[in-house]
Each structure stands twice: as structure tokens, then as C-alpha cells.
C-alpha atoms as a PDB file:
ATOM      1  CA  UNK A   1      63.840  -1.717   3.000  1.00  0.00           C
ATOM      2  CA  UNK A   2      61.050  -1.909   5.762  1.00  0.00           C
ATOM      3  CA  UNK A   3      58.428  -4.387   5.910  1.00  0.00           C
ATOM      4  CA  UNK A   4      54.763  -3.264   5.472  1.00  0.00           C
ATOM      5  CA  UNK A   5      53.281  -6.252   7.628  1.00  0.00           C
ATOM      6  CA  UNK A   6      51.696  -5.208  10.540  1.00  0.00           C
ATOM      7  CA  UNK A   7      53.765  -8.685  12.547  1.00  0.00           C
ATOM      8  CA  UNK A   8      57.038  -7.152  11.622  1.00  0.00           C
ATOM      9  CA  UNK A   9      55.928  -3.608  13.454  1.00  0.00           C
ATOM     10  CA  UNK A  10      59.420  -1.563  14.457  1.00  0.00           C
ATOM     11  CA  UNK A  11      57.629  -2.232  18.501  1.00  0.00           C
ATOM     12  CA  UNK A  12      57.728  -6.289  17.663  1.00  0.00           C
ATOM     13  CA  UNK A  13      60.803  -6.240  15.706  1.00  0.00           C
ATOM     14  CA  UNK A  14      63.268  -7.178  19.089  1.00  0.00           C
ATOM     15  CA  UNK A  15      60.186  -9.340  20.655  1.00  0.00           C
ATOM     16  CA  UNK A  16      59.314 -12.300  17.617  1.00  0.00           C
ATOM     17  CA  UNK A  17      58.981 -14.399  21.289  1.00  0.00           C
ATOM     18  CA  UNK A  18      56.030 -12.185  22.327  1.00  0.00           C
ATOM     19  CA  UNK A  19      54.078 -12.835  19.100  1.00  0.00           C
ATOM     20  CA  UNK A  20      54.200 -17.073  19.481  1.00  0.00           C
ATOM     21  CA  UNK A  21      53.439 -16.631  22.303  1.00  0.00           C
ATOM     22  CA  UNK A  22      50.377 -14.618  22.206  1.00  0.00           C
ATOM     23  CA  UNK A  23      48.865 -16.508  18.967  1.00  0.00           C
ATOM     24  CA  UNK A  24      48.407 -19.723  20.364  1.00  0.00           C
ATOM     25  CA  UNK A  25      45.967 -17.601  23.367  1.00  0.00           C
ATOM     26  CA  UNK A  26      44.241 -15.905  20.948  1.00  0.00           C
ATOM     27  CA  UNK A  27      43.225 -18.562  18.462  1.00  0.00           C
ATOM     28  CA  UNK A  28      41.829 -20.579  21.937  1.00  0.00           C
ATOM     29  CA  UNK A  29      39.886 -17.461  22.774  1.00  0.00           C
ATOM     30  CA  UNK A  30      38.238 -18.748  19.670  1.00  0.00           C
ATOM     31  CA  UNK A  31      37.809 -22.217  20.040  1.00  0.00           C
ATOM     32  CA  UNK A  32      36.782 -21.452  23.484  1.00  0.00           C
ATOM     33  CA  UNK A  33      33.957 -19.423  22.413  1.00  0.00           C
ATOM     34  CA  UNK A  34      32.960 -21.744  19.439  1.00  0.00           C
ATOM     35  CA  UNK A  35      32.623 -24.384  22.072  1.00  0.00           C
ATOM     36  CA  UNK A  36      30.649 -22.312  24.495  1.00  0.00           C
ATOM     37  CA  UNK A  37      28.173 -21.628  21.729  1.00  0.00           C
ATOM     38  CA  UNK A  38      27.561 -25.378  20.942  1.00  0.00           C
ATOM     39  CA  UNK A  39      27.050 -25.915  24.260  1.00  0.00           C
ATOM     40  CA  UNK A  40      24.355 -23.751  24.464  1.00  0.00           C
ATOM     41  CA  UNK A  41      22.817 -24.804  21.562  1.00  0.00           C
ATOM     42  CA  UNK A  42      22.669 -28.589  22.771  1.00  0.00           C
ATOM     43  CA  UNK A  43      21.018 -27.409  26.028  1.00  0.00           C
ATOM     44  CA  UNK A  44      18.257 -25.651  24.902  1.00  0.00           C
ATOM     45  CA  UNK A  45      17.570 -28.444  22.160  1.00  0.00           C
ATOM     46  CA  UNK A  46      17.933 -30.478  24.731  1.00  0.00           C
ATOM     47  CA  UNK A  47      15.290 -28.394  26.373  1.00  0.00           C
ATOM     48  CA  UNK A  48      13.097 -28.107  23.713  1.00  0.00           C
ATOM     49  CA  UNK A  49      13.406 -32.326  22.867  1.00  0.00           C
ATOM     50  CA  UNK A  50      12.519 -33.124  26.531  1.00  0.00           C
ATOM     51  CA  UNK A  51       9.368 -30.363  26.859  1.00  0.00           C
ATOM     52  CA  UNK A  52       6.125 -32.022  26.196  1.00  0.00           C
ATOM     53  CA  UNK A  53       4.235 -30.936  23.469  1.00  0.00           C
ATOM     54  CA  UNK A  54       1.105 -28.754  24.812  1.00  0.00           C
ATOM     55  CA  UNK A  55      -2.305 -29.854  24.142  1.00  0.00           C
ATOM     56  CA  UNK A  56      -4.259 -28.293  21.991  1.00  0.00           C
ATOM     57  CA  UNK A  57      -7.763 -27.311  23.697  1.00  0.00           C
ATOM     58  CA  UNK A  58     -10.765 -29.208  22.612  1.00  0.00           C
ATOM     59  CA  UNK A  59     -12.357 -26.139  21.134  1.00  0.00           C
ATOM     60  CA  UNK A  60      -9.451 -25.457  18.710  1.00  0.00           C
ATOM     61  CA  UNK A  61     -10.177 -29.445  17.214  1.00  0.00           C
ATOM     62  CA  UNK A  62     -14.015 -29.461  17.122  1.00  0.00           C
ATOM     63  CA  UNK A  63     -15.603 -29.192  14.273  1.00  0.00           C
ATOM     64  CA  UNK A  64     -17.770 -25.589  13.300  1.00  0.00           C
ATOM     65  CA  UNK A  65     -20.961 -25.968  13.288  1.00  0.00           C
ATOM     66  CA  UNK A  66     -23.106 -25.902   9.683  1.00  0.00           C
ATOM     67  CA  UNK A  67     -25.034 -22.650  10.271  1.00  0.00           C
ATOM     68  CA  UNK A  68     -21.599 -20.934  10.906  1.00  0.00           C
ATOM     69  CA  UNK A  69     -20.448 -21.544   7.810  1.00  0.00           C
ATOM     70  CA  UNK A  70     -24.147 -20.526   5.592  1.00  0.00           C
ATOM     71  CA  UNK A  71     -25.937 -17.780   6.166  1.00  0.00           C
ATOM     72  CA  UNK A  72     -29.724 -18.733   6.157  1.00  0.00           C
ATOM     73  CA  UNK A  73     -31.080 -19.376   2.787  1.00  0.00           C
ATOM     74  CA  UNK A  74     -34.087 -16.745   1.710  1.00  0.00           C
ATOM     75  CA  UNK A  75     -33.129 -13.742   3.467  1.00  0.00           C
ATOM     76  CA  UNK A  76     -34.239 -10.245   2.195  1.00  0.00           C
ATOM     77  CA  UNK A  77     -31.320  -8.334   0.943  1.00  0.00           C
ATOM     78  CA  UNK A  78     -31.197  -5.864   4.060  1.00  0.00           C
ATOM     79  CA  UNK A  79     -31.787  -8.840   6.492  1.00  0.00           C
ATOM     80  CA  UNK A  80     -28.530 -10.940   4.314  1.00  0.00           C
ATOM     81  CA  UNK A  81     -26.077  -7.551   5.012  1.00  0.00           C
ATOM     82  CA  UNK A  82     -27.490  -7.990   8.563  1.00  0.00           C
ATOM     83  CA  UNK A  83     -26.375 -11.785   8.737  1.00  0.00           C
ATOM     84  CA  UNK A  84     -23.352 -10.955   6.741  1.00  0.00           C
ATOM     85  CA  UNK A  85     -22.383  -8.553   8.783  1.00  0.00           C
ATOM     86  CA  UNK A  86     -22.905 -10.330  12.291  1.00  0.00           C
ATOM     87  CA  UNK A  87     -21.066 -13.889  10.002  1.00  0.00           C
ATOM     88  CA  UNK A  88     -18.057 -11.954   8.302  1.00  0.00           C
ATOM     89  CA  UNK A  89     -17.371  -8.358   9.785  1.00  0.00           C
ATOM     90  CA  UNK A  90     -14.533  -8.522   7.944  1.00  0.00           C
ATOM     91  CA  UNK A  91     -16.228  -9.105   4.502  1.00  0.00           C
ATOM     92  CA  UNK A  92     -18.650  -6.999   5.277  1.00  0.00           C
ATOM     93  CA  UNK A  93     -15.995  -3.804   5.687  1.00  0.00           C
ATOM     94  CA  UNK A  94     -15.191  -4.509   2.428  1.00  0.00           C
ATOM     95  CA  UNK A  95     -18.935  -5.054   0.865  1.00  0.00           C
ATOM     96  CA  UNK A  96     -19.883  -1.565   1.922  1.00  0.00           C
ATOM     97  CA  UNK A  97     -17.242  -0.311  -0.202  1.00  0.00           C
ATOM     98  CA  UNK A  98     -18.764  -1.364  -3.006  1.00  0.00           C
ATOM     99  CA  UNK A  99     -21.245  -0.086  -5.506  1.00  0.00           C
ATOM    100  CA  UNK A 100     -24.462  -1.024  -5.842  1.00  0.00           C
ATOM    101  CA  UNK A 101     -24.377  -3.157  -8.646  1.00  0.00           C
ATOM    102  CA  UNK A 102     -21.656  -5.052  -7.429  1.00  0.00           C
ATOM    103  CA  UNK A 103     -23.779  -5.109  -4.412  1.00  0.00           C
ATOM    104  CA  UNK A 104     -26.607  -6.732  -6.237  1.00  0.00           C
ATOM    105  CA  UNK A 105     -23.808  -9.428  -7.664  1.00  0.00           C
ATOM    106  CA  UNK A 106     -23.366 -10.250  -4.043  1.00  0.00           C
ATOM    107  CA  UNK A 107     -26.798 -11.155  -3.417  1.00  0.00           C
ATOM    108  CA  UNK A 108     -27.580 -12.787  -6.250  1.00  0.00           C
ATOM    109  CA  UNK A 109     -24.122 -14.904  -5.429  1.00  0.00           C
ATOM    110  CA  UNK A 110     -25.726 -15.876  -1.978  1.00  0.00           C
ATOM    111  CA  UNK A 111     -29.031 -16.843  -3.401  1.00  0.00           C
ATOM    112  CA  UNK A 112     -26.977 -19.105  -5.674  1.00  0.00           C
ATOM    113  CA  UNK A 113     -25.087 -20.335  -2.495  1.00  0.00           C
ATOM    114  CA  UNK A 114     -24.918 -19.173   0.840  1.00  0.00           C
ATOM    115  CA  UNK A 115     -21.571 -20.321   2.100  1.00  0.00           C
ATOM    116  CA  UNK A 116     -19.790 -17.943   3.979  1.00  0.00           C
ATOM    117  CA  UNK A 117     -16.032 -19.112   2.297  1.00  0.00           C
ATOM    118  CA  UNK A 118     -18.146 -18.685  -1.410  1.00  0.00           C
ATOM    119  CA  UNK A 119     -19.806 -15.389  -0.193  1.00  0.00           C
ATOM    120  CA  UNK A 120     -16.527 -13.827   1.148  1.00  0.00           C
ATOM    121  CA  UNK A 121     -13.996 -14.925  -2.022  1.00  0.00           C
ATOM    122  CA  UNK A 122     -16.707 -13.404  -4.416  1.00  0.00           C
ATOM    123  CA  UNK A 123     -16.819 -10.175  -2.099  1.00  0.00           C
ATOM    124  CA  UNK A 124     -12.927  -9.756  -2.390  1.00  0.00           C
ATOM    125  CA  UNK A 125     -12.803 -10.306  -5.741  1.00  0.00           C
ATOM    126  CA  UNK A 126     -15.202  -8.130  -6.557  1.00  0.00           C
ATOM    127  CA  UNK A 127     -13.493  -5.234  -4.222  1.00  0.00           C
ATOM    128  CA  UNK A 128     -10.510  -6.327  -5.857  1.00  0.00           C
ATOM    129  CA  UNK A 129     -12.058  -4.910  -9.313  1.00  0.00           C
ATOM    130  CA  UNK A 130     -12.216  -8.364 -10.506  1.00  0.00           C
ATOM    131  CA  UNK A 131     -15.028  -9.346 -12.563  1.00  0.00           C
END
């Protein structure tokens, strides 16, 4: 009866020398490879261990200034979509989608506080169709 594994193949069946001698090769080509990969990956974290760490720019670290984050307190409601829009052009994309009621909301929001983060959650939610 013939063998159906592929070692015992009618072209190996006179050569069982060939195959031992073959196996040990290929299962280097493996460890080989495995070690050529950790080698790698010890030089570059040996690169990224000995790099120094860049330094942030003063800019990124100082602190914004107040009358970035309000708007001006008592502004007309045309002058506010002005300052909101020069503040938050962002926000403001999404303010003039909305009606003029929720509009009004807005407004009255910013007379009740004019900070920009309290101004621009209220917006969203509002364009969100959350009360």
C-alpha cells in the first residue's frame, strides 16, 4: 500500500539521506532569520534609547493669554458672530448652520459666559440637536 506523506514521495523513496540532510539547513534558515530580526530590533531601540528627546519650543509651553480664551463681554449680537468668528472659525461653521432660535440660545449663552471652551460645547450641542 503507498504512503500518502509527502516525505515518503516515490522521487525520495531511494534518497531518505537527502532528506536529513536538508532539514537540519532549512530549520537554520529559520533561526537565522529569527536572529537577524532581533538584531534589528535591538539596534534601532538602541537608536531610539540613545536619541535625545527634542525640546519642545517655548511657544508650545506658554500659557494662552485670557482674552483668547473670552470673547469680550457686551458685544452686540452681530459684533459677538464677528468675534466668534475671528475666535472659533471652526464653531462658527457650525453656528451658521443653525436656526435662529438656536442662534439666540447662543447669545444669550455668551452673555451668561463668554468663554470660548463654554461658547463652543453649547454650539455643538446645539448643532448636534441636543437641547
Amino acid at each position: 500500500m503507498p504512503s500518502r506523506h509527502p516525505l515518503f514521495a516515490p522521487s525520495m523513496r531511494g534518497r531518505p539521506g537527502l532528506l536529513l540532510v536538508l532539514l537540519p539547513l532549512l530549520l537554520g534558515a529559520d533561526d537565522n532569520y529569527l536572529r537577524e530580526i532581533e538584531d534589528e530590533a535591538r539596534r534601532q531601540a538602541m537608536t531610539l534609547i540613545t536619541r535625545p528627546l527634542p525640546v519642545a519650543p517655548a511657544t508650545a509651553t506658554a500659557q494662552p493669554d485670557a482674552k483668547t480664551e473670552r470673547l469680550e463681554p457686551g458685544l452686540a449680537p452681530a459684533d459677538f458672530e464677528q468675534a466668534l468668528r475671528r475666535s472659533l472659525p471652526g464653531t462658527y461653521a457650525l453656528y451658521q448652520q443653525l436656526g435662529t432660535q438656536r442662534k439666540q440660545e447662543v447669545y444669550r449663552a455668551y452673555q451668561n459666559d463668554s468663554q470660548l471652551a463654554t461658547l463652543s460645547a453649547r454650539i455643538a450641542q446645539l448643532a448636534g440637536g441636543t437641547p
